[in-house]
C-alpha atoms as a PDB file:
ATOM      1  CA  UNK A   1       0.000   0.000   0.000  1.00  0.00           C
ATOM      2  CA  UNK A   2       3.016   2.268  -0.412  1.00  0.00           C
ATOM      3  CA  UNK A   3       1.688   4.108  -3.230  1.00  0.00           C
ATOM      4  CA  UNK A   4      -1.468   4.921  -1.875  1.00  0.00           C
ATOM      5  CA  UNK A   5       0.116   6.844   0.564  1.00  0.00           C
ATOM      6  CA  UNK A   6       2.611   8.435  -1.358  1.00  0.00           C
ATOM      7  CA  UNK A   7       0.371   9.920  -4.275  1.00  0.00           C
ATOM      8  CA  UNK A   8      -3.338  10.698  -3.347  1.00  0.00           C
ATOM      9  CA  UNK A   9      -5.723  12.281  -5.684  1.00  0.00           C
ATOM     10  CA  UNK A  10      -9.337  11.285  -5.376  1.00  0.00           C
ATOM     11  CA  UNK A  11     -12.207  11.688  -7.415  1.00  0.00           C
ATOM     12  CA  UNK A  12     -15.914  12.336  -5.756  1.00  0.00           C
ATOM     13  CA  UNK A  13     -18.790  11.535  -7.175  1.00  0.00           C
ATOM     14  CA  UNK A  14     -21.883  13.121  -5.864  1.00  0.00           C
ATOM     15  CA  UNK A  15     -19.286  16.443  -4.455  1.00  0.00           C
ATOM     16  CA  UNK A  16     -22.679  18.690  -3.830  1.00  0.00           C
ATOM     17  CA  UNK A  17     -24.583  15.907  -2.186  1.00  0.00           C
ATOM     18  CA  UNK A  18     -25.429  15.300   1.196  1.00  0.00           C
ATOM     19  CA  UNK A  19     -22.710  12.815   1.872  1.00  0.00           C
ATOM     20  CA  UNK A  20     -20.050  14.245  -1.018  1.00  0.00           C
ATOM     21  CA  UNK A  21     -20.320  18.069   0.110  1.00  0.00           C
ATOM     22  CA  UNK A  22     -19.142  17.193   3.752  1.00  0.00           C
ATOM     23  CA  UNK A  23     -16.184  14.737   2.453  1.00  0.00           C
ATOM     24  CA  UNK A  24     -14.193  17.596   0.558  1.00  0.00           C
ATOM     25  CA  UNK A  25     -13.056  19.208   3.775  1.00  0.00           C
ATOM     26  CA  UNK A  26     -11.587  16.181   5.532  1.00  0.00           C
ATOM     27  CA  UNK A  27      -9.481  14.806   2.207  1.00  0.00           C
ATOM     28  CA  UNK A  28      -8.166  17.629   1.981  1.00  0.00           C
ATOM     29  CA  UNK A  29      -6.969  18.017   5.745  1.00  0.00           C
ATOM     30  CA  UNK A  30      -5.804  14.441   4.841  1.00  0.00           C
ATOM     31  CA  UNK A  31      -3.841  15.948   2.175  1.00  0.00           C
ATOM     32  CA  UNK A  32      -5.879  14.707  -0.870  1.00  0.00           C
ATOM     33  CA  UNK A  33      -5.574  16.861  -4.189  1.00  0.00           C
ATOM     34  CA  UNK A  34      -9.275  16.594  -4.441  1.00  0.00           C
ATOM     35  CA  UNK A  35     -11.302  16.461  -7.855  1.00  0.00           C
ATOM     36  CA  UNK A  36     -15.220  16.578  -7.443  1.00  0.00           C
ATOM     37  CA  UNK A  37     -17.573  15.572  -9.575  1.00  0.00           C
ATOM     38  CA  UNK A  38     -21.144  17.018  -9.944  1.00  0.00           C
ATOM     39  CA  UNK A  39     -23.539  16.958 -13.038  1.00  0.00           C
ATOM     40  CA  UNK A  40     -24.587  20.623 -12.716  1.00  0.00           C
ATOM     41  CA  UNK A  41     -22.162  23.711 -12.725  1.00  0.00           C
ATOM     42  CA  UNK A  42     -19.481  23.870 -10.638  1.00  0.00           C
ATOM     43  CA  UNK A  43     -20.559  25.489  -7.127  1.00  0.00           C
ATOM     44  CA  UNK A  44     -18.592  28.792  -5.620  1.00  0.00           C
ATOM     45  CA  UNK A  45     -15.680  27.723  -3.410  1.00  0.00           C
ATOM     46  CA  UNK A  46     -13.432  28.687  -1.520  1.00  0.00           C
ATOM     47  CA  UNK A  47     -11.492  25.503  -0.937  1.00  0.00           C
ATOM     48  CA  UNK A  48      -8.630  24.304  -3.418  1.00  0.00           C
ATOM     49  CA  UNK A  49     -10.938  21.703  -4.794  1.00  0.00           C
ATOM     50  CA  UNK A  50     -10.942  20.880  -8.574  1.00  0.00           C
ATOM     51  CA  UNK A  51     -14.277  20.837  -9.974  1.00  0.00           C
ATOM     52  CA  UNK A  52     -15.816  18.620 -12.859  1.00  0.00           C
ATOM     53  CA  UNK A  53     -19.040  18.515 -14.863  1.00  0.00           C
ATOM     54  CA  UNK A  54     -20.221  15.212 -15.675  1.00  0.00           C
ATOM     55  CA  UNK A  55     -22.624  13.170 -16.724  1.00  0.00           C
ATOM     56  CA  UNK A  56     -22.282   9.758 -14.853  1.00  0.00           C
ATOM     57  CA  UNK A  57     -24.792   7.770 -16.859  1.00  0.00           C
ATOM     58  CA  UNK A  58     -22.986   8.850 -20.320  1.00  0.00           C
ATOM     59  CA  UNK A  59     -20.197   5.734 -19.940  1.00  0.00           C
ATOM     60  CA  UNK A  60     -17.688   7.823 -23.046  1.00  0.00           C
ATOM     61  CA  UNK A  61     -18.010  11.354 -20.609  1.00  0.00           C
ATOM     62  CA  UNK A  62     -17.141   8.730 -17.375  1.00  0.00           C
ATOM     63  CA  UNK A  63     -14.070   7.272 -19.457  1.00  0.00           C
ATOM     64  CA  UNK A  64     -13.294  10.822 -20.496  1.00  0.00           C
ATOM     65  CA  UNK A  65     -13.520  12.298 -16.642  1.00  0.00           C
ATOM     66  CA  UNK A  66     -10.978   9.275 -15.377  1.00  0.00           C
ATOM     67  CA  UNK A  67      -8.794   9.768 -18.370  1.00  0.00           C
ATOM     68  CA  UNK A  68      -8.322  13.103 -17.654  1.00  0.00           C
ATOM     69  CA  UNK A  69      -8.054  13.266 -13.789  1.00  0.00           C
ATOM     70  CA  UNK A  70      -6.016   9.781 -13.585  1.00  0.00           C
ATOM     71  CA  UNK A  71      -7.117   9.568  -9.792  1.00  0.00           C
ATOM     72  CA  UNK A  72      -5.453   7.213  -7.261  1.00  0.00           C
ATOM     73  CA  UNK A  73      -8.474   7.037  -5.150  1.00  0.00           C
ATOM     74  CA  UNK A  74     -12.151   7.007  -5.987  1.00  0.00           C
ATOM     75  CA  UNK A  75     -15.071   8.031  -3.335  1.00  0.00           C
ATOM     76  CA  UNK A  76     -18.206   7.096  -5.396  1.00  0.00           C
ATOM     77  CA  UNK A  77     -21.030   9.039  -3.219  1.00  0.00           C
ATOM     78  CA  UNK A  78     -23.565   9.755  -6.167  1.00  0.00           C
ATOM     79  CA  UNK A  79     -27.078   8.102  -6.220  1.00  0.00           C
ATOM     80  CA  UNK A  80     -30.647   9.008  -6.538  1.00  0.00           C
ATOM     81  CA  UNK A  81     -31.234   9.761  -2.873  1.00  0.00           C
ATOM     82  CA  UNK A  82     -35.077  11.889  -3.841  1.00  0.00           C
ATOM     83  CA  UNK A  83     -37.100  10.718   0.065  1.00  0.00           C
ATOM     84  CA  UNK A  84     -39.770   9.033  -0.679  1.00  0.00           C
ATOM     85  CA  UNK A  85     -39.199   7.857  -4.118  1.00  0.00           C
ATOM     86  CA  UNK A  86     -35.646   6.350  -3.779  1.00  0.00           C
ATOM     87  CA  UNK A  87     -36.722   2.924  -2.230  1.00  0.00           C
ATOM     88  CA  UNK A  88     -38.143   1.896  -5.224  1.00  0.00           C
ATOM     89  CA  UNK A  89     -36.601   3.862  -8.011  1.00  0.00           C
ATOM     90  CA  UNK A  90     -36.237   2.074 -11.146  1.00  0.00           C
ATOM     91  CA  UNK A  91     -33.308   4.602 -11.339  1.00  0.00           C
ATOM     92  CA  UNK A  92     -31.215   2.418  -8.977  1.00  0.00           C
ATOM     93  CA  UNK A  93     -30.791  -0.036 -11.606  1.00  0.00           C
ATOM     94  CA  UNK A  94     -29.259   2.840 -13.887  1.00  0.00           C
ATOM     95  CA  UNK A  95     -26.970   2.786 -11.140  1.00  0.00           C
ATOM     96  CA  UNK A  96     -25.237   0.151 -11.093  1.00  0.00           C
ATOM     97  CA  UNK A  97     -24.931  -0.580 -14.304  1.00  0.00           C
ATOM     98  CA  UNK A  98     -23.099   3.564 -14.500  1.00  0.00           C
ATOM     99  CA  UNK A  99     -21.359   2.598 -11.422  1.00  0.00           C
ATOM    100  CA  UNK A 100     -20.081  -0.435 -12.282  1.00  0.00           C
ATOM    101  CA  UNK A 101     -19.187   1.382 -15.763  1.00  0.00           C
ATOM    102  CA  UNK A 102     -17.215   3.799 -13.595  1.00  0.00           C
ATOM    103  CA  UNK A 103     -15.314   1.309 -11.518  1.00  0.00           C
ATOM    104  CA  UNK A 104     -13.856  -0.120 -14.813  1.00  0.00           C
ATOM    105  CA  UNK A 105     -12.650   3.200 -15.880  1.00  0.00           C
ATOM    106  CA  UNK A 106     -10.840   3.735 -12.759  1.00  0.00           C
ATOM    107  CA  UNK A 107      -8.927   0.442 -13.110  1.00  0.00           C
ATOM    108  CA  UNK A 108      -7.811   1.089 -16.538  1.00  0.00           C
ATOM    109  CA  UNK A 109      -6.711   4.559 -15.667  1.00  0.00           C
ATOM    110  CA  UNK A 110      -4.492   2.662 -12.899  1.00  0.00           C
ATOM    111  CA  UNK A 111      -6.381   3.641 -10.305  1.00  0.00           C
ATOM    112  CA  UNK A 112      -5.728   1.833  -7.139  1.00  0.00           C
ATOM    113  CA  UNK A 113      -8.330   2.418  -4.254  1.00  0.00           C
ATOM    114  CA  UNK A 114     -12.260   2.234  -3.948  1.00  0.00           C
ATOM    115  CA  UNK A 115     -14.929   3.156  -1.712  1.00  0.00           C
ATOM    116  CA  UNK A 116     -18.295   3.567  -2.297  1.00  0.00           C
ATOM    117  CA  UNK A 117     -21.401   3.939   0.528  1.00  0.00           C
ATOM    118  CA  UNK A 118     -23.631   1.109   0.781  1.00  0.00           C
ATOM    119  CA  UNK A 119     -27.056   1.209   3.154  1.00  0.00           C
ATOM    120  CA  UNK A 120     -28.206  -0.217   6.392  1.00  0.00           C
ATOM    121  CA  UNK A 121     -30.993  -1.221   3.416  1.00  0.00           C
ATOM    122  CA  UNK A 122     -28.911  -3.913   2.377  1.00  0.00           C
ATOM    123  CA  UNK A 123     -29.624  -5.755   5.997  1.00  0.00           C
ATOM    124  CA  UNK A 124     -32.446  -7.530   6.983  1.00  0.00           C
ATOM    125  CA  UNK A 125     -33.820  -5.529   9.319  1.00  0.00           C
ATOM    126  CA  UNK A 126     -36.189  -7.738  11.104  1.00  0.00           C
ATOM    127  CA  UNK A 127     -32.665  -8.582  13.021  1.00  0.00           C
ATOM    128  CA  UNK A 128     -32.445  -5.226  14.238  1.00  0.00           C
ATOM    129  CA  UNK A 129     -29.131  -5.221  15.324  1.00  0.00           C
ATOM    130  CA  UNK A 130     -26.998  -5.195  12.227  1.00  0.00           C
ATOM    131  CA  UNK A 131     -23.195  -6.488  12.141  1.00  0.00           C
ATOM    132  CA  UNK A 132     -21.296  -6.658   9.155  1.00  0.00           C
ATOM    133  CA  UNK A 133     -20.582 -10.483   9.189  1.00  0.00           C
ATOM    134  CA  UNK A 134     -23.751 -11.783  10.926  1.00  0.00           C
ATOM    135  CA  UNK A 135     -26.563  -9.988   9.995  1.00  0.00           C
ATOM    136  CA  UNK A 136     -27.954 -11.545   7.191  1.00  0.00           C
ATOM    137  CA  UNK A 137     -27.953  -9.197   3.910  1.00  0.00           C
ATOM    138  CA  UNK A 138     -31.406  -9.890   2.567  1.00  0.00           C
ATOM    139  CA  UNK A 139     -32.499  -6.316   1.709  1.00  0.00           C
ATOM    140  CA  UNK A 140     -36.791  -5.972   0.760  1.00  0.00           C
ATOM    141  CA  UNK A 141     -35.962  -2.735  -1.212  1.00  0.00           C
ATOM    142  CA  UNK A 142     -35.035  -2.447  -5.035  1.00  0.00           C
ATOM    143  CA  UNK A 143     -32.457   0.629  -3.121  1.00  0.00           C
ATOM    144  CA  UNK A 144     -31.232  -2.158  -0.780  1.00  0.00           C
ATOM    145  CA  UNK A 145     -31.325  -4.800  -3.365  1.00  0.00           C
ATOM    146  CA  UNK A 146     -28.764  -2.694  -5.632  1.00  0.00           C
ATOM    147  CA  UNK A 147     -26.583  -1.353  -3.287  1.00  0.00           C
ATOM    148  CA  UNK A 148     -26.165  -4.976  -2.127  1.00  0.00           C
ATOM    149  CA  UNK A 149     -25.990  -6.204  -6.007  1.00  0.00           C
ATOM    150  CA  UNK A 150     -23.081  -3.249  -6.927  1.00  0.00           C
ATOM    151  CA  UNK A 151     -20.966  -4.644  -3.733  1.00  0.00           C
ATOM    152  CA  UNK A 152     -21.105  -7.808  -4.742  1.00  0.00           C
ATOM    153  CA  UNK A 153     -19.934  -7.366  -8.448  1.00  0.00           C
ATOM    154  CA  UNK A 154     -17.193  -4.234  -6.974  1.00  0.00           C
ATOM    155  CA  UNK A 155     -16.109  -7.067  -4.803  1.00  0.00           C
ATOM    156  CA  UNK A 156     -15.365  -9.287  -7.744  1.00  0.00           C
ATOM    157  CA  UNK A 157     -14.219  -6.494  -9.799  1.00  0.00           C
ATOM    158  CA  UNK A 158     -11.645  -5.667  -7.463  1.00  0.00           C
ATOM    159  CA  UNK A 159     -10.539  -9.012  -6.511  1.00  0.00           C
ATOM    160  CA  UNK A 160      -9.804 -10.033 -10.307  1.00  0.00           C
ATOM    161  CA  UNK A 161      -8.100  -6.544 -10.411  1.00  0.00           C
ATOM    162  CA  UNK A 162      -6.491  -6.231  -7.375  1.00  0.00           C
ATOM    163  CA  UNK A 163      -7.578  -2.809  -6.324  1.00  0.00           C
ATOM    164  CA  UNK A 164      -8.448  -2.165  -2.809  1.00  0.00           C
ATOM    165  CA  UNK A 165     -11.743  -1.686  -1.877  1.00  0.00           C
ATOM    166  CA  UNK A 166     -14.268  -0.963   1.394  1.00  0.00           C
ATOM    167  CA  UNK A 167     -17.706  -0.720   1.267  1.00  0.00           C
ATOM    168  CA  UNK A 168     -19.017   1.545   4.047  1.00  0.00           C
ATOM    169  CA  UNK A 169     -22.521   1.049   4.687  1.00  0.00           C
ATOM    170  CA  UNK A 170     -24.386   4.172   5.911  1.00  0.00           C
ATOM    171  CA  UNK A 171     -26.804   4.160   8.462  1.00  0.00           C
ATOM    172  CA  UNK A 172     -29.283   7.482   9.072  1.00  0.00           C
ATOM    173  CA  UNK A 173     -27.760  10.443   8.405  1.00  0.00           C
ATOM    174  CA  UNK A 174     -29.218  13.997   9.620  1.00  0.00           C
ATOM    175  CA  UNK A 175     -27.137  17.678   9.165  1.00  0.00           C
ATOM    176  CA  UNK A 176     -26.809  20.776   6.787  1.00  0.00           C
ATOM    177  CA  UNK A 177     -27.080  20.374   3.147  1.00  0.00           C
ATOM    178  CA  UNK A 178     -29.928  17.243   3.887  1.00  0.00           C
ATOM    179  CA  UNK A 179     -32.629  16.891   1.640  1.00  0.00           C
ATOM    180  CA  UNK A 180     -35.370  19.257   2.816  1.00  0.00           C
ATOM    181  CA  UNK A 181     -38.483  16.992   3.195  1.00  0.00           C
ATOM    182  CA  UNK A 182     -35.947  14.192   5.283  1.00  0.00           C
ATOM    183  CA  UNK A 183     -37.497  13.736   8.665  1.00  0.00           C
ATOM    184  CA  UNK A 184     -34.978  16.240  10.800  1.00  0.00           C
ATOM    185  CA  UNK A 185     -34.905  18.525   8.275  1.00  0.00           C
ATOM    186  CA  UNK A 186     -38.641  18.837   7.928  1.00  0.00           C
ATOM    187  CA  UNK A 187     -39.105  19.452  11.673  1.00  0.00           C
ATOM    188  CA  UNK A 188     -36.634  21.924  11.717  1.00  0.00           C
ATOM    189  CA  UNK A 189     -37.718  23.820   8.879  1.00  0.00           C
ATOM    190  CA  UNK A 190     -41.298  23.427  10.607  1.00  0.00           C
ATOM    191  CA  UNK A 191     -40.146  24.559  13.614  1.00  0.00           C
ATOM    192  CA  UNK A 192     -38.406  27.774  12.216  1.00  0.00           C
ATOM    193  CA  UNK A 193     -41.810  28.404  10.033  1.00  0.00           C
ATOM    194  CA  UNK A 194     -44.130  28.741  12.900  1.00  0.00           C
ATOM    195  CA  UNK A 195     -45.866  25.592  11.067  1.00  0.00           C
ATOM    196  CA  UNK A 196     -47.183  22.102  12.644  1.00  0.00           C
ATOM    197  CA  UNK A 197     -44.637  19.138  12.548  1.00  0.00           C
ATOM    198  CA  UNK A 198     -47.073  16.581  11.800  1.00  0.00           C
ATOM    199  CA  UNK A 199     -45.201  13.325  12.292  1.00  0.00           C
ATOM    200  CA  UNK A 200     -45.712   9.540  13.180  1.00  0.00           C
ATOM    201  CA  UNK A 201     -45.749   8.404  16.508  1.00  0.00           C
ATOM    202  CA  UNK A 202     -42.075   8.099  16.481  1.00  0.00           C
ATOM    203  CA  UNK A 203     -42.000   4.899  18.612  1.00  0.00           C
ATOM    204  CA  UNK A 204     -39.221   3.415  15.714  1.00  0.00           C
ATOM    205  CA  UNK A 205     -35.996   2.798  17.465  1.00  0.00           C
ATOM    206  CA  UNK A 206     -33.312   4.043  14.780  1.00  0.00           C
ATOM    207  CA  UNK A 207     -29.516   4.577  14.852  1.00  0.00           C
ATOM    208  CA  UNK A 208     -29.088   8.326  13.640  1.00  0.00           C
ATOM    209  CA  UNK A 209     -25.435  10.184  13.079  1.00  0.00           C
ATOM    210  CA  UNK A 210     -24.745  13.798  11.685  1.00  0.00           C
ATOM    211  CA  UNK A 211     -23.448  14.198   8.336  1.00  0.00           C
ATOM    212  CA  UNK A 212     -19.953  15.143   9.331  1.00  0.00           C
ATOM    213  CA  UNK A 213     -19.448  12.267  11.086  1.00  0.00           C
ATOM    214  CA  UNK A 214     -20.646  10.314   8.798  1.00  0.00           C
ATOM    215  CA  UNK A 215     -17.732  11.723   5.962  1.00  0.00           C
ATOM    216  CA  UNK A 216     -15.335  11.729   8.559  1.00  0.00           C
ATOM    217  CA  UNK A 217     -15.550   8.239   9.255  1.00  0.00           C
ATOM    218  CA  UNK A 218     -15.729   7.469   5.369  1.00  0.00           C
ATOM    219  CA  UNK A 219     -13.203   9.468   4.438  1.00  0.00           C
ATOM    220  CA  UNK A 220     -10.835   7.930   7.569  1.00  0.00           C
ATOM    221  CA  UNK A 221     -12.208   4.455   5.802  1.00  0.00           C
ATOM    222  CA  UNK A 222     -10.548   5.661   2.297  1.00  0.00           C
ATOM    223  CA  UNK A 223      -7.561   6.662   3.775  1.00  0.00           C
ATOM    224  CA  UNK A 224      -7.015   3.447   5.671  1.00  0.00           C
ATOM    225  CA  UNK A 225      -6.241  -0.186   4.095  1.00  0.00           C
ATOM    226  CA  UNK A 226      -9.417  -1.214   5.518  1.00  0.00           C
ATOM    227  CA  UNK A 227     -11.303  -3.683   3.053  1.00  0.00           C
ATOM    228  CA  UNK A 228     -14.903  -4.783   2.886  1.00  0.00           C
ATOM    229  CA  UNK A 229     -18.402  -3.772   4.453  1.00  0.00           C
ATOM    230  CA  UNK A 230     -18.166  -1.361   7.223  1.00  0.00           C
ATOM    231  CA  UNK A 231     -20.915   0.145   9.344  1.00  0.00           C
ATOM    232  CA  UNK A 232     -21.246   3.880   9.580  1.00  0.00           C
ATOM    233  CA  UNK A 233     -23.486   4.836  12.245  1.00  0.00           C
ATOM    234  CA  UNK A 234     -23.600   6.684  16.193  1.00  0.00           C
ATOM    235  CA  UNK A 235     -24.117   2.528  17.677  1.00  0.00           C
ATOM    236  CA  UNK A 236     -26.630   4.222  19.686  1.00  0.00           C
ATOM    237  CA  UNK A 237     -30.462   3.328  19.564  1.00  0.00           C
ATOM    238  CA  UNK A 238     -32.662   5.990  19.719  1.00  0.00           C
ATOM    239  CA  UNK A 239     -36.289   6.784  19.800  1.00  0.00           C
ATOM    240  CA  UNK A 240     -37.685   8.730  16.755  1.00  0.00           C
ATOM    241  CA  UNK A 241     -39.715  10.660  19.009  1.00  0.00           C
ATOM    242  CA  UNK A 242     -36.922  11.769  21.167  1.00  0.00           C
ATOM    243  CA  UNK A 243     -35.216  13.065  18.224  1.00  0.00           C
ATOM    244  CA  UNK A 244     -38.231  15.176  17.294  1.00  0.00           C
ATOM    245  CA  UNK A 245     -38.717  16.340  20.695  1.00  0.00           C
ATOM    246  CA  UNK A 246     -34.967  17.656  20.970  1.00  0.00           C
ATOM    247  CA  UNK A 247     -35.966  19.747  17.873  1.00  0.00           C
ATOM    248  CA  UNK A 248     -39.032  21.417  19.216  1.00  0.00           C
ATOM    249  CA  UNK A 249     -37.568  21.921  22.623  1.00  0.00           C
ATOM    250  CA  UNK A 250     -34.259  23.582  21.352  1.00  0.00           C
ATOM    251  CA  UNK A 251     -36.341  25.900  18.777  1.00  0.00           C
ATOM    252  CA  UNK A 252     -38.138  26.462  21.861  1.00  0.00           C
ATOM    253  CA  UNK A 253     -41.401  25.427  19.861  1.00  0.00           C
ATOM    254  CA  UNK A 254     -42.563  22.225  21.506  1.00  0.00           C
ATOM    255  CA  UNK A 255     -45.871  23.098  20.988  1.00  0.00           C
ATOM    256  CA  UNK A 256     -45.226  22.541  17.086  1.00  0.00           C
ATOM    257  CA  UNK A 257     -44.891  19.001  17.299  1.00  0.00           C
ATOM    258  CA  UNK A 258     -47.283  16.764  16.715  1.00  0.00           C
ATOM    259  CA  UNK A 259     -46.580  13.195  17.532  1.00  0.00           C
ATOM    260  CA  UNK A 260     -49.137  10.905  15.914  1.00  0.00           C
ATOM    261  CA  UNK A 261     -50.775  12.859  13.502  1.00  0.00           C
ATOM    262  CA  UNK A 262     -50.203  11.067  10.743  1.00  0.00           C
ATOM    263  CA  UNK A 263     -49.981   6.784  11.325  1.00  0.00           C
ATOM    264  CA  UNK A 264     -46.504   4.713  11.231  1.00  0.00           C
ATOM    265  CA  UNK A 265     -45.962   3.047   8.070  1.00  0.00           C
ATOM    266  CA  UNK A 266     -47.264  -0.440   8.077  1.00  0.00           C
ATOM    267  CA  UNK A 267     -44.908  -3.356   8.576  1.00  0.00           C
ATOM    268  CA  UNK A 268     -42.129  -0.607   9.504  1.00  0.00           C
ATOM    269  CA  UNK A 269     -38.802  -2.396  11.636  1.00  0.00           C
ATOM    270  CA  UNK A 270     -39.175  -1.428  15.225  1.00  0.00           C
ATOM    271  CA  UNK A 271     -35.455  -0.739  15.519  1.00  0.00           C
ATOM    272  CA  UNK A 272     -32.092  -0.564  12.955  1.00  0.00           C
ATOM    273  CA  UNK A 273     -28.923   0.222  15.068  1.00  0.00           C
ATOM    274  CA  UNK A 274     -25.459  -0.356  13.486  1.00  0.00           C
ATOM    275  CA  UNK A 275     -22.803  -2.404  15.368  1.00  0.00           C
ATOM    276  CA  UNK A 276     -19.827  -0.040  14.585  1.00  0.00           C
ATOM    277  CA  UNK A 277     -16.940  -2.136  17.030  1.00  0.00           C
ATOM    278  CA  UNK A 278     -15.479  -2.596  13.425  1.00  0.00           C
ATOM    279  CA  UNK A 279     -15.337   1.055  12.804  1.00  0.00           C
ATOM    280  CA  UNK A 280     -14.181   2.441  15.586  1.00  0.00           C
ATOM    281  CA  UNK A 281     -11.099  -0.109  16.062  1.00  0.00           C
ATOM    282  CA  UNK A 282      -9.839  -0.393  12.707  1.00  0.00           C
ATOM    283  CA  UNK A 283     -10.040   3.291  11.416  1.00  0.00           C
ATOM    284  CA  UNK A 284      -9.997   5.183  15.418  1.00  0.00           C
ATOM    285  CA  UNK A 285     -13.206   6.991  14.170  1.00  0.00           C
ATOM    286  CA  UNK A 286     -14.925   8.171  16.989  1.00  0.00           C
ATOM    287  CA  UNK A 287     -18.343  10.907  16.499  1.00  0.00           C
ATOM    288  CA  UNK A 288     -17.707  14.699  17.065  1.00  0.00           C
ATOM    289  CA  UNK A 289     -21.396  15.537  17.538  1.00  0.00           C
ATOM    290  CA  UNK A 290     -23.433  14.405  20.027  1.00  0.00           C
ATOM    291  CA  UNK A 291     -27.575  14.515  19.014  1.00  0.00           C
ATOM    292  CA  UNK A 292     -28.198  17.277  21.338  1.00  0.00           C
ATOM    293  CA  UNK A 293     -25.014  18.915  19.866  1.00  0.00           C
ATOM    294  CA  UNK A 294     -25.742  17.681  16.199  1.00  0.00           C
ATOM    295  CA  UNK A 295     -29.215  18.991  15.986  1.00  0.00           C
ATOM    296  CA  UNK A 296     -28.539  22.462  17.343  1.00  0.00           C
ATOM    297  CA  UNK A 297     -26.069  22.633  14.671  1.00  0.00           C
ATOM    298  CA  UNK A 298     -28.032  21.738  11.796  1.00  0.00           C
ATOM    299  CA  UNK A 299     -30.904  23.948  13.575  1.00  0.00           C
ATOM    300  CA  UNK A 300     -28.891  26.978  13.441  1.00  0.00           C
ATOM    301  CA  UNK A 301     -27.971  25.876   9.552  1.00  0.00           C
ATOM    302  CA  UNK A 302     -31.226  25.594   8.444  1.00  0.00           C
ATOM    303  CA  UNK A 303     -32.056  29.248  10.538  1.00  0.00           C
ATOM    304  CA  UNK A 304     -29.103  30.792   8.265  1.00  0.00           C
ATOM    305  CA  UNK A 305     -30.329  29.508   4.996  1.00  0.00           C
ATOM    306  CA  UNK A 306     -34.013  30.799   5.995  1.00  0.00           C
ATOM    307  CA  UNK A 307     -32.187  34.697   6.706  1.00  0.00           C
ATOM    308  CA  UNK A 308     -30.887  34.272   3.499  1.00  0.00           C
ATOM    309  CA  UNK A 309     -34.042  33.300   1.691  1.00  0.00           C
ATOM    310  CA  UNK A 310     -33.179  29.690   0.264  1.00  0.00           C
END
């Protein structure tokens, strides 16, 4: 692994998504000459971070983007992440087949590490408690299905290659720059209206970690010699309610939240928490934010966007 650590440029995919916007600071405190990827104009910056516009499902503009950049690394975080729509996207089959399309590139380019984020989807989550090695991976989601379907043929891709390769899988991810209508962002963003947060009982036990965490621990992941799946998650198990109480009591609008107004989704897993002994040994990762901490940060996010109109 010699090389890897003496010449590291990465390409990432997905650079103005959730997961992809908050990776570009820690590469390149990890001294990363950093190349991001996004299929609309390149965003205003003020970080040293080269910017590319691509078009991930046109396989010639992929082969193009690694011809050009010749990365060492790839972080593949792009994927059709729209709430509500992505667990059964017939998109996620365009997908893999663009990912997969991608991975070769890299290899012919001599490209030499991989890591792309999987899902807590991919487990079978009647199990609740989800290890890498003994939790059955039997996801009941065309999402889960493919995520679990693109690690499997990466896997063998890599193996016949030789290229080094983890597969982090993410668990439930909350901070600035989430998707609007996700569940912490929606309270918030009710909260800060003066609107009612109509939610679901919140009795679902769920394993939640802020987005910075989250990209610091895959980013440490990358940067490591690490191989294979990889839970990314706080190990903790908490109520959804508790969550979304937190939120109304820090905006210091608890009256705004209403538990129960609209019914749980039937056949929904009473509890997904991540066992995450394997990440914190072999990368050291340990979380900044706590969810009290966490949450006031992405409340006072989501108050600055408002002041500025977005």
């Amino acid at each position: 692994m010699g090389e890897l650590a003496s010449q590291k440029r990465v390409l990432v995919t997905g650079a103005t998504g959730f997961i992809g916007s908050h990776t570009v600071r820690p590469l390149l405190q990890r001294g990363y000459e950093v190349h991001a990827v996004s299929s609309k104009p390149a965003p205003a910056s003020d970080t040293p971070v080269i910017w590319h516009q691509a078009d991930l499902f046109d396989n010639a503009c992929s082969a193009r983007l690694l011809e050009n950049v010749q990365p060492t690394h790839l972080l593949h975080s792009a994927w059709y992440v729209v709430p509500g729509k992505l667990i059964s996207s017939e998109l996620n089959f365009d997908w893999v087949r663009s990912s997969m399309e991608l991975l070769k590139s890299f290899q012919r380019e001599g490209g030499k590490r991989i890591v792309m984020p999987g899902s807590s989807y991919e487990y079978d989550w009647s199990y609740g408690y989800c290890h890498e090695t003994r939790t059955p991976t039997v996801p009941n989601t065309t999402y889960g299905a493919c995520k679990h379907a693109l690690d499997l043929m990466a896997q063998a891709l890599c193996r016949t290659h030789g290229l080094s390769y983890a597969w982090p899988r993410i668990f439930f991810l909350y901070g600035p720059n989430e998707h609007p209508d996700r569940l912490v962002s929606s309270v918030i963003r009710s909260g800060l209206q003066g609107r009612e947060a109509r939610c679901s009982p919140g009795r679902q036990i769920r394993d939640y970690l802020h987005g910075q965490d989250g990209a610091d621990a895959i980013v440490g992941g990358l940067d490591s010699t690490i191989e294979g799946p990889i839970n990314v998650g706080s190990g903790t198990a908490v109520p959804l309610r508790d969550m979304i109480v937190t939120i109304g009591r820090t905006l210091g609008r608890e009256d705004l939240i209403r538990l129960g107004a609209i019914p749980s989704r039937a056949n929904d897993a009473p509890m997904v928490v991540a066992d995450i002994e394997r990440l914190t040994t072999a990368i050291q990762w340990q979380p900044q934010y706590s969810m009290e901490a966490g949450l006031a940060h992405t409340i006072e996010w989501w108050r600055e966007r408002q002041a500025q109109g977005n």
